[in-house]
PDB file of N, CA and C in Angstrom:
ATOM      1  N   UNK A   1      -6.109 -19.614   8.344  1.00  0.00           N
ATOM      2  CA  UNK A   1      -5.764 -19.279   9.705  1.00  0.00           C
ATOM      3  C   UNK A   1      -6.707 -18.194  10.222  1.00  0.00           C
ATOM      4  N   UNK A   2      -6.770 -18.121  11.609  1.00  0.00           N
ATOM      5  CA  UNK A   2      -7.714 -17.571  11.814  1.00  0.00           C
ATOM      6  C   UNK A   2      -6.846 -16.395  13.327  1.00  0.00           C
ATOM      7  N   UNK A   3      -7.596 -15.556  13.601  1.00  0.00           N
ATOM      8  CA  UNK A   3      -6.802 -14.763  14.641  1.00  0.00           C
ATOM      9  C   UNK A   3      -7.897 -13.841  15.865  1.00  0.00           C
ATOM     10  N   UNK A   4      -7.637 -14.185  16.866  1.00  0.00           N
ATOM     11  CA  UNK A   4      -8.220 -14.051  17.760  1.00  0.00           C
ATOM     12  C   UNK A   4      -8.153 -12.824  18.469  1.00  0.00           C
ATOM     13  N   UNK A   5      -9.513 -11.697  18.297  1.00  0.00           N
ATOM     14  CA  UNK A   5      -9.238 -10.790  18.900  1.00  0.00           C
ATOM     15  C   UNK A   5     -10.011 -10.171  19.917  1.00  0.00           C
ATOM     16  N   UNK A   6     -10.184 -11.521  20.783  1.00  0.00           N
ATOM     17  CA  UNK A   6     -10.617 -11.636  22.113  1.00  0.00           C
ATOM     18  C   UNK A   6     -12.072 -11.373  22.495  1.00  0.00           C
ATOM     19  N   UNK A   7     -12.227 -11.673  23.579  1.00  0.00           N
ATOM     20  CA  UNK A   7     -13.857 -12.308  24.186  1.00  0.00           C
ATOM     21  C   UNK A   7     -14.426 -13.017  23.291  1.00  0.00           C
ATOM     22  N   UNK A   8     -13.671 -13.847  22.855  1.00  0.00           N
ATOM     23  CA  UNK A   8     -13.999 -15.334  21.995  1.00  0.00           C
ATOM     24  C   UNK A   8     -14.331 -15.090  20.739  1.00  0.00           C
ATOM     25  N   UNK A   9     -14.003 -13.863  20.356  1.00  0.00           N
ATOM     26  CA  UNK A   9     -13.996 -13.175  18.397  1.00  0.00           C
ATOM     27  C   UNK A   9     -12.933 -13.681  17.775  1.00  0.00           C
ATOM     28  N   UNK A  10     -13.264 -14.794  16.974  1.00  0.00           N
ATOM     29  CA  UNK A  10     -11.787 -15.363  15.832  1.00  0.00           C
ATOM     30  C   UNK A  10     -12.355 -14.796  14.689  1.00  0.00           C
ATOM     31  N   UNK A  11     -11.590 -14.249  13.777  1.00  0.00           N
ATOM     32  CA  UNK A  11     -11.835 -13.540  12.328  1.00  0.00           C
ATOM     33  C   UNK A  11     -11.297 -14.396  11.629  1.00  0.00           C
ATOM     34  N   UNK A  12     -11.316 -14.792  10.511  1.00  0.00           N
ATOM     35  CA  UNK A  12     -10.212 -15.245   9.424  1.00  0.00           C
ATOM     36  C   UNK A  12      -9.235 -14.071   8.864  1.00  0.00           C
ATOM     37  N   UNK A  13      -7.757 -14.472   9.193  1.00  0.00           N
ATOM     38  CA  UNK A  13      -6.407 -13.700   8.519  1.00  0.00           C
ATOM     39  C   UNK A  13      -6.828 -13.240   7.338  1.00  0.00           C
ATOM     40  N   UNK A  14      -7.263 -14.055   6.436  1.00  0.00           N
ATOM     41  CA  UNK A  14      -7.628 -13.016   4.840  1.00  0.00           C
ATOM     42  C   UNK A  14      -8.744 -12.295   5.155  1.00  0.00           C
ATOM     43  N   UNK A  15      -9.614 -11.729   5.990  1.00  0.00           N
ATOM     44  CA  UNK A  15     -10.978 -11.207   6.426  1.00  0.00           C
ATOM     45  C   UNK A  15     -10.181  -9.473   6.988  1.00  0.00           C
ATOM     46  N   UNK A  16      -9.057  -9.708   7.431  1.00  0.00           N
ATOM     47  CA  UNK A  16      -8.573  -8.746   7.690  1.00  0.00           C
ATOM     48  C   UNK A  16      -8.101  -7.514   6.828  1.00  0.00           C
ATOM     49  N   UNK A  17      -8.652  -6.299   7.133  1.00  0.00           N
ATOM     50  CA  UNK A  17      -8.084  -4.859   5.745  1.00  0.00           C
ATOM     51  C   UNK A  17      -6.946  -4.735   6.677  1.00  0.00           C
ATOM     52  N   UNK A  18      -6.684  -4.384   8.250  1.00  0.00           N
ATOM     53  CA  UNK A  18      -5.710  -3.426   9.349  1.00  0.00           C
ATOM     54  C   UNK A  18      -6.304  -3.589  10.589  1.00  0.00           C
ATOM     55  N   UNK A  19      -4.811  -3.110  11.143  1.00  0.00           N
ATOM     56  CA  UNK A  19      -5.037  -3.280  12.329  1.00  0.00           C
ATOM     57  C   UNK A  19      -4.680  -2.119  13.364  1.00  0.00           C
ATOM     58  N   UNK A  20      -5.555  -1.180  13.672  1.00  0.00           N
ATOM     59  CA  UNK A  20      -5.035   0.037  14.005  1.00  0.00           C
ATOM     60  C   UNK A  20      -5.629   0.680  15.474  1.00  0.00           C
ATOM     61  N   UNK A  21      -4.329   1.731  15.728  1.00  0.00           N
ATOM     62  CA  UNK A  21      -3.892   1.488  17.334  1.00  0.00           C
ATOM     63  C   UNK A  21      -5.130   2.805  17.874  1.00  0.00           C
ATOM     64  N   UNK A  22      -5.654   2.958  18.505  1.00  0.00           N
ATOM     65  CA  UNK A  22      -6.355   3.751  18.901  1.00  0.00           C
ATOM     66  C   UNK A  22      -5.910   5.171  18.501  1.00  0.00           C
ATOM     67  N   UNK A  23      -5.255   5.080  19.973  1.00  0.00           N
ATOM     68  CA  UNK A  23      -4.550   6.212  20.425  1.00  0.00           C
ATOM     69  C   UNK A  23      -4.007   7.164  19.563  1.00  0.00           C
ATOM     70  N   UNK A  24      -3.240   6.071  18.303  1.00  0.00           N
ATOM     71  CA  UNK A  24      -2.464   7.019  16.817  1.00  0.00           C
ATOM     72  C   UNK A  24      -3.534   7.241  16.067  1.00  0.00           C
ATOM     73  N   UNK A  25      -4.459   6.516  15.529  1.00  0.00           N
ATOM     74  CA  UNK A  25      -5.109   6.991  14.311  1.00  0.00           C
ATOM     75  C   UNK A  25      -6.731   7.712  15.059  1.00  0.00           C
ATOM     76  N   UNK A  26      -7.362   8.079  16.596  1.00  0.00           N
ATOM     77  CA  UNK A  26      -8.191   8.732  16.219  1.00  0.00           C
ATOM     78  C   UNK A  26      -7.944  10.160  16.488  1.00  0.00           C
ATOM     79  N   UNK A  27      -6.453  10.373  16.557  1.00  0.00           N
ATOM     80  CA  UNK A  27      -6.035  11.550  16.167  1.00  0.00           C
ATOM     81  C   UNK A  27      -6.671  12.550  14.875  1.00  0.00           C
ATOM     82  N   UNK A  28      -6.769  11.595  13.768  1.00  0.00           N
ATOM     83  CA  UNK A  28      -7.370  12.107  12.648  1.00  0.00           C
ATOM     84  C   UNK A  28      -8.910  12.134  12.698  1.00  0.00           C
ATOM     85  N   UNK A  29      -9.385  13.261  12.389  1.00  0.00           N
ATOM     86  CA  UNK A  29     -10.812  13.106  11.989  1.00  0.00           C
ATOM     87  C   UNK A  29     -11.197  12.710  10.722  1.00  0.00           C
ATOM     88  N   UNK A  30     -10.500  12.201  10.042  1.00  0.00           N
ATOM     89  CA  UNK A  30     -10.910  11.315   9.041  1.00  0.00           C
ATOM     90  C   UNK A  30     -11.157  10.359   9.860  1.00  0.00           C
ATOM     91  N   UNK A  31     -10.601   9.574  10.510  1.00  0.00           N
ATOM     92  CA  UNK A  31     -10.878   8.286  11.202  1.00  0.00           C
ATOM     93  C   UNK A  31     -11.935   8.454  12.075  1.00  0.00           C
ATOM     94  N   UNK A  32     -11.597   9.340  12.976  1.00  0.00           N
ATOM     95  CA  UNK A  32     -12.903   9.553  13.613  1.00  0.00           C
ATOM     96  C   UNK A  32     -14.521   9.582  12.917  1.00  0.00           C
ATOM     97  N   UNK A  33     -14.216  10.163  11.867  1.00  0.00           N
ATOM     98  CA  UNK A  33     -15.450   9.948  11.205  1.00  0.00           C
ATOM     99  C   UNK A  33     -15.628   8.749  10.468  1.00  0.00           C
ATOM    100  N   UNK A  34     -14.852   8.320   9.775  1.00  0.00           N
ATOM    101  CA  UNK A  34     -14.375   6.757   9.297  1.00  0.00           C
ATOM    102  C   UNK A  34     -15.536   5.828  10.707  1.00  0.00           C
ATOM    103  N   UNK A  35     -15.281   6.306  11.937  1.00  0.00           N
ATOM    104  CA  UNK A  35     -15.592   4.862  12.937  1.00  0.00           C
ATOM    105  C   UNK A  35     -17.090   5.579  13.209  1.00  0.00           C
ATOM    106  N   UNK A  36     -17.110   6.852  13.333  1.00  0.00           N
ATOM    107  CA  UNK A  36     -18.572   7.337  13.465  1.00  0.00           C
ATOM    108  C   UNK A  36     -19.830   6.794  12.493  1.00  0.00           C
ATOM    109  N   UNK A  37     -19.153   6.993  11.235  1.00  0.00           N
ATOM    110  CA  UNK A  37     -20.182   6.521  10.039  1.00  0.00           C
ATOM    111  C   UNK A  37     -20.492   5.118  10.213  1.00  0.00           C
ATOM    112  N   UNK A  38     -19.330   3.911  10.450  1.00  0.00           N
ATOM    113  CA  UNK A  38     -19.418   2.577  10.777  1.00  0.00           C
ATOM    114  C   UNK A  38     -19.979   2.244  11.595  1.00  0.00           C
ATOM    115  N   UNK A  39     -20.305   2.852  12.997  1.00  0.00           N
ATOM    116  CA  UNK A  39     -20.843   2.824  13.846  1.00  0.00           C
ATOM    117  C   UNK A  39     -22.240   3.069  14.040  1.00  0.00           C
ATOM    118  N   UNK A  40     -22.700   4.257  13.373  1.00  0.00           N
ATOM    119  CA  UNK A  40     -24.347   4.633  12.656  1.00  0.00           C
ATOM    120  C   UNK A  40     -24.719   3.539  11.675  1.00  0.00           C
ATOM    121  N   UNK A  41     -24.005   2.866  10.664  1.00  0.00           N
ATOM    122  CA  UNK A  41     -24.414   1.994  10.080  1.00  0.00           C
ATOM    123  C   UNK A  41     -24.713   0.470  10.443  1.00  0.00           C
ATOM    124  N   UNK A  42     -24.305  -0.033  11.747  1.00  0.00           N
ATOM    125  CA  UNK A  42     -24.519  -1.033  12.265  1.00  0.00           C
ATOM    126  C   UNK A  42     -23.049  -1.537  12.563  1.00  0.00           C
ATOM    127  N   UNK A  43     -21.959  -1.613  11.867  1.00  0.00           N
ATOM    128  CA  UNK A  43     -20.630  -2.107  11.468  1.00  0.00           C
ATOM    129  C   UNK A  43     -19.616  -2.253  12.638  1.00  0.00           C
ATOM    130  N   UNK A  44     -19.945  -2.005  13.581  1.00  0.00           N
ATOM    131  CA  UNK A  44     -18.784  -1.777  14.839  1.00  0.00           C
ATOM    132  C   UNK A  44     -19.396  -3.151  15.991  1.00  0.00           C
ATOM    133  N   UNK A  45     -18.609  -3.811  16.070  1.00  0.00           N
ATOM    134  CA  UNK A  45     -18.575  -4.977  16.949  1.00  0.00           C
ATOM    135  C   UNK A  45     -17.675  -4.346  18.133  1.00  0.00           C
ATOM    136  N   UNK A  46     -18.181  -4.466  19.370  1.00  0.00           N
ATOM    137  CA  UNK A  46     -17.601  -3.614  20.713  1.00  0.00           C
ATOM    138  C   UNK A  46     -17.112  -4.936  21.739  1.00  0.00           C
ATOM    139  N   UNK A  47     -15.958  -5.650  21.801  1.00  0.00           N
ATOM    140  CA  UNK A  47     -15.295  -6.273  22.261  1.00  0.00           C
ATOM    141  C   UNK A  47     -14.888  -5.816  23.586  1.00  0.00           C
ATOM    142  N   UNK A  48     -14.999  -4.855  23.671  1.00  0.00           N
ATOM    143  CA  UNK A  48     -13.830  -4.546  24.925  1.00  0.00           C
ATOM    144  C   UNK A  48     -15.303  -4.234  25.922  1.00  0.00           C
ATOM    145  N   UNK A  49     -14.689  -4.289  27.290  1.00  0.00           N
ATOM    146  CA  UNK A  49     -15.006  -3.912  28.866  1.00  0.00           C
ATOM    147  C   UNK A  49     -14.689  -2.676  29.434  1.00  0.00           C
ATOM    148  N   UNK A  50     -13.726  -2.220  28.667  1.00  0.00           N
ATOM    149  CA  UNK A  50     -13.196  -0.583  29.275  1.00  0.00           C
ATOM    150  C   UNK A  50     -12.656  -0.326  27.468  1.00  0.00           C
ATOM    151  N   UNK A  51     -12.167   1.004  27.953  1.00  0.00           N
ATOM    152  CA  UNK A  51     -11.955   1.735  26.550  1.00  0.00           C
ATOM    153  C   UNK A  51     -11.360   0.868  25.587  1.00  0.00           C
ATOM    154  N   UNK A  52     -11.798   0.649  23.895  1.00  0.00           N
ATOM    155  CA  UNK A  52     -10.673   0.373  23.215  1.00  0.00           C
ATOM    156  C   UNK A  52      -9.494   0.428  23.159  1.00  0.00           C
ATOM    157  N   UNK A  53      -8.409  -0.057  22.409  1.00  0.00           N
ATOM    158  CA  UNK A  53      -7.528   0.130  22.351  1.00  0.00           C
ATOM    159  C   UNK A  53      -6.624   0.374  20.990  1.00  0.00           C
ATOM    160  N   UNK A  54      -7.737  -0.376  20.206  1.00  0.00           N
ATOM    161  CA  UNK A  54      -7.197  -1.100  18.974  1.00  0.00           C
ATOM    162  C   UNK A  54      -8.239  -1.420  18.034  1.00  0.00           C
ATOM    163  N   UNK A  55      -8.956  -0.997  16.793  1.00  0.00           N
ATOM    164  CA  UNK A  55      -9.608  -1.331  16.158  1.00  0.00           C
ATOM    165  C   UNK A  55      -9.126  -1.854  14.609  1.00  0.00           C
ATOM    166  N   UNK A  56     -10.074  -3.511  14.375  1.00  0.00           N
ATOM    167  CA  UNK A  56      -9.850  -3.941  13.330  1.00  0.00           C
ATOM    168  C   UNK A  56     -10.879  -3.740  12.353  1.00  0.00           C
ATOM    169  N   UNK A  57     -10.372  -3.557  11.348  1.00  0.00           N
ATOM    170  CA  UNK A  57     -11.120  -3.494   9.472  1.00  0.00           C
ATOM    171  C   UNK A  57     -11.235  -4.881   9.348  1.00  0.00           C
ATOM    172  N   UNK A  58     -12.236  -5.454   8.931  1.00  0.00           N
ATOM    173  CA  UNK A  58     -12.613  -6.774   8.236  1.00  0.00           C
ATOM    174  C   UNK A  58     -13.436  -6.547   7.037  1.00  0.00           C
ATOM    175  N   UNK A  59     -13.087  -7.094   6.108  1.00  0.00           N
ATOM    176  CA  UNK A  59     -14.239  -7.544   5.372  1.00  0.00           C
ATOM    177  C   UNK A  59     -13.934  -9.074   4.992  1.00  0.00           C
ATOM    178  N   UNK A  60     -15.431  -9.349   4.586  1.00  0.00           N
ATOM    179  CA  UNK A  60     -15.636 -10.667   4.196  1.00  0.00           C
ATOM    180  C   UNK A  60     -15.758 -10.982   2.927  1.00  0.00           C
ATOM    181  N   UNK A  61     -16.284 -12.103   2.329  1.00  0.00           N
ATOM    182  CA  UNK A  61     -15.823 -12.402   0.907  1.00  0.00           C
ATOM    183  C   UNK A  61     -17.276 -12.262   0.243  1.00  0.00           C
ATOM    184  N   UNK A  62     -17.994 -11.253   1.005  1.00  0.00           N
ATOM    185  CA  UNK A  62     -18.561 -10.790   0.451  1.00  0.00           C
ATOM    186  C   UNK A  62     -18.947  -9.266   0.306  1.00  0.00           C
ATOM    187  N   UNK A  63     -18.180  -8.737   1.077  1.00  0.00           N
ATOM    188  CA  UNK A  63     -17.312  -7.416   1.157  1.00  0.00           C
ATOM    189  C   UNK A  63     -18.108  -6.745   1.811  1.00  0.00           C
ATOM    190  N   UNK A  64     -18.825  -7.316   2.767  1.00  0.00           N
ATOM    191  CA  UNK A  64     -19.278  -6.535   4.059  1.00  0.00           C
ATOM    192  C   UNK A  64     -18.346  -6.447   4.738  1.00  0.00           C
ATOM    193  N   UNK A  65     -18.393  -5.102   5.322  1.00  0.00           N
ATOM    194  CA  UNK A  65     -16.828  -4.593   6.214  1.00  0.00           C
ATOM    195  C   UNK A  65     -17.152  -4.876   8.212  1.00  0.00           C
ATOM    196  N   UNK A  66     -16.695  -4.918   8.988  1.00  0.00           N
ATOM    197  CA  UNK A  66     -17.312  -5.192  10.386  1.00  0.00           C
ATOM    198  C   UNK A  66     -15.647  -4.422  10.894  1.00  0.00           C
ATOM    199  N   UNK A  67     -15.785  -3.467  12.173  1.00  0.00           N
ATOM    200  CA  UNK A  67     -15.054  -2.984  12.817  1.00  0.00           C
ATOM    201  C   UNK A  67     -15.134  -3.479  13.998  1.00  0.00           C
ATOM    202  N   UNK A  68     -14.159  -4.350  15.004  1.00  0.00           N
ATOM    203  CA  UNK A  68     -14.226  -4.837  15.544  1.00  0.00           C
ATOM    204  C   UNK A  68     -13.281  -3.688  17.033  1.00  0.00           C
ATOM    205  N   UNK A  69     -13.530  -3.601  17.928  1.00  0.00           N
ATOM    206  CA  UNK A  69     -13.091  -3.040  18.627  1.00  0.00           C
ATOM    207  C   UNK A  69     -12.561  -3.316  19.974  1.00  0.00           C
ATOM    208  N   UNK A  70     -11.706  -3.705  20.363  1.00  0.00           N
ATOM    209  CA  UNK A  70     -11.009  -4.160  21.052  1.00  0.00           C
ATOM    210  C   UNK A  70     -10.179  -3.762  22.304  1.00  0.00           C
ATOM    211  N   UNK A  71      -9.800  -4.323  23.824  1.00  0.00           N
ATOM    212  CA  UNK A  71      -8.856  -3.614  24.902  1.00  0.00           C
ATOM    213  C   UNK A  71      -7.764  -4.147  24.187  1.00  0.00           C
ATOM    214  N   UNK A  72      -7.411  -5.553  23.756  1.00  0.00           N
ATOM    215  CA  UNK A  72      -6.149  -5.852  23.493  1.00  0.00           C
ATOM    216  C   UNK A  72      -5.216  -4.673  22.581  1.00  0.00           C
ATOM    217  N   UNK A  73      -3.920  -4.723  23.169  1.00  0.00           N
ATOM    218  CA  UNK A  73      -3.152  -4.266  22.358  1.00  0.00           C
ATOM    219  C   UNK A  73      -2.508  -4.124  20.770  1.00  0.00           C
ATOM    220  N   UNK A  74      -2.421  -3.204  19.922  1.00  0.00           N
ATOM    221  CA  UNK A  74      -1.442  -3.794  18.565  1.00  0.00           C
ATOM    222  C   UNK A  74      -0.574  -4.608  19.133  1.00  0.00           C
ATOM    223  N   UNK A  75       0.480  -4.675  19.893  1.00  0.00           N
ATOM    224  CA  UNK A  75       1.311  -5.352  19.694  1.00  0.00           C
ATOM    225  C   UNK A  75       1.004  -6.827  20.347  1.00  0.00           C
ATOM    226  N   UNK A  76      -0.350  -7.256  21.152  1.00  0.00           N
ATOM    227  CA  UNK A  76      -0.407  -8.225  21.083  1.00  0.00           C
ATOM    228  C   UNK A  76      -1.185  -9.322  19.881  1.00  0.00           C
ATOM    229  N   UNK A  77      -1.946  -8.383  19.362  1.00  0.00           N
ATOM    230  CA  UNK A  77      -2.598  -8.701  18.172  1.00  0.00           C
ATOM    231  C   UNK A  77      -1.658  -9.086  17.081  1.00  0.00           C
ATOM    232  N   UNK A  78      -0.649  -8.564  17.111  1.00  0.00           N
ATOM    233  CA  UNK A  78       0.449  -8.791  15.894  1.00  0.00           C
ATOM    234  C   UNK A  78       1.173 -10.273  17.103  1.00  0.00           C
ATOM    235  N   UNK A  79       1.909 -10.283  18.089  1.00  0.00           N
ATOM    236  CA  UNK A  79       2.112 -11.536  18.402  1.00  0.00           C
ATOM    237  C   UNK A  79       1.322 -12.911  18.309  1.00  0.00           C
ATOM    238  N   UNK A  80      -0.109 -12.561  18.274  1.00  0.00           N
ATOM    239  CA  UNK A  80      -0.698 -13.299  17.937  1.00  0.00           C
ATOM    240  C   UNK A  80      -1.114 -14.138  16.742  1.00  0.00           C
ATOM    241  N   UNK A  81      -1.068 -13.066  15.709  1.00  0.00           N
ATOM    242  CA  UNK A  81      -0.559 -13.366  14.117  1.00  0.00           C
ATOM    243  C   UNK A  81       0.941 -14.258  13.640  1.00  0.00           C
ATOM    244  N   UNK A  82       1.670 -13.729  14.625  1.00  0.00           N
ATOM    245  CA  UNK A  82       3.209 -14.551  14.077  1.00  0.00           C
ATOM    246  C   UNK A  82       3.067 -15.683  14.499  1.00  0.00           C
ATOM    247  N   UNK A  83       2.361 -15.698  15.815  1.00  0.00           N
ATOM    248  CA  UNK A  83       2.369 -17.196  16.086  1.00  0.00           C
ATOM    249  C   UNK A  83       1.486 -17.999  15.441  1.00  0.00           C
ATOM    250  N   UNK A  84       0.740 -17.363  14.639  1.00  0.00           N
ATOM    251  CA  UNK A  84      -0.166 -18.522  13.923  1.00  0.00           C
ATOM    252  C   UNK A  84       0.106 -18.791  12.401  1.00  0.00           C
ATOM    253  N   UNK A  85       1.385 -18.059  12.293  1.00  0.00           N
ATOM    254  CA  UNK A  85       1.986 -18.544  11.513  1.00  0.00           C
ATOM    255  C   UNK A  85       2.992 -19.575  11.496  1.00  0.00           C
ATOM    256  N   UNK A  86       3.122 -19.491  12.937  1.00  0.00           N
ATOM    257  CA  UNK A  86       4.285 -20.891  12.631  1.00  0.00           C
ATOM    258  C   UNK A  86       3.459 -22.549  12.849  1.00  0.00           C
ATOM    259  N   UNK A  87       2.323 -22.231  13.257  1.00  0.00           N
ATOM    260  CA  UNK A  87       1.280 -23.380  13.473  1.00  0.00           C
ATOM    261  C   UNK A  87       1.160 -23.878  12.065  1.00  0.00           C
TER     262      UNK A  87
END
């Protein structure tokens, strides 16, 4: 299964580490630096048109990691997951 986190970015469900909300986690400067370092390294895919909202952890099965960054919401990102589970 695969999950869509918009302007036509589908990831694969097992490709996914988290799914985390802006607003709460760049409270921490661990994270902040977490997305700074990813970001200097090439790793940040910029989805959105206006501010993030929501950034995803991926890695692949070959354990390159890609941060995907996103307007959509957590909670639509997670509706989007349940429903592709019942598919």
């Amino acid at each position: 299964m695969y999950l869509h986190l918009g302007q036509g970015m589908v990831v694969p469900k097992g490709d996914i580490i988290g799914i985390f909300d802006m607003e709460n986690c760049t409270s921490s400067r661990h994270t902040r630096k977490f997305l700074s370092l990813c970001e200097d390294a090439g790793e940040v895919v910029d989805l959105s048109t206006d501010l993030p909202r929501v950034f995803t952890l991926c890695a692949d099965s070959e354990g390159t990691e890609t941060v995907y960054l996103s307007q959509l919401s957590s909670q639509t990102l997670l509706k989007r997951w349940e429903h592709n589970e019942i598919e």
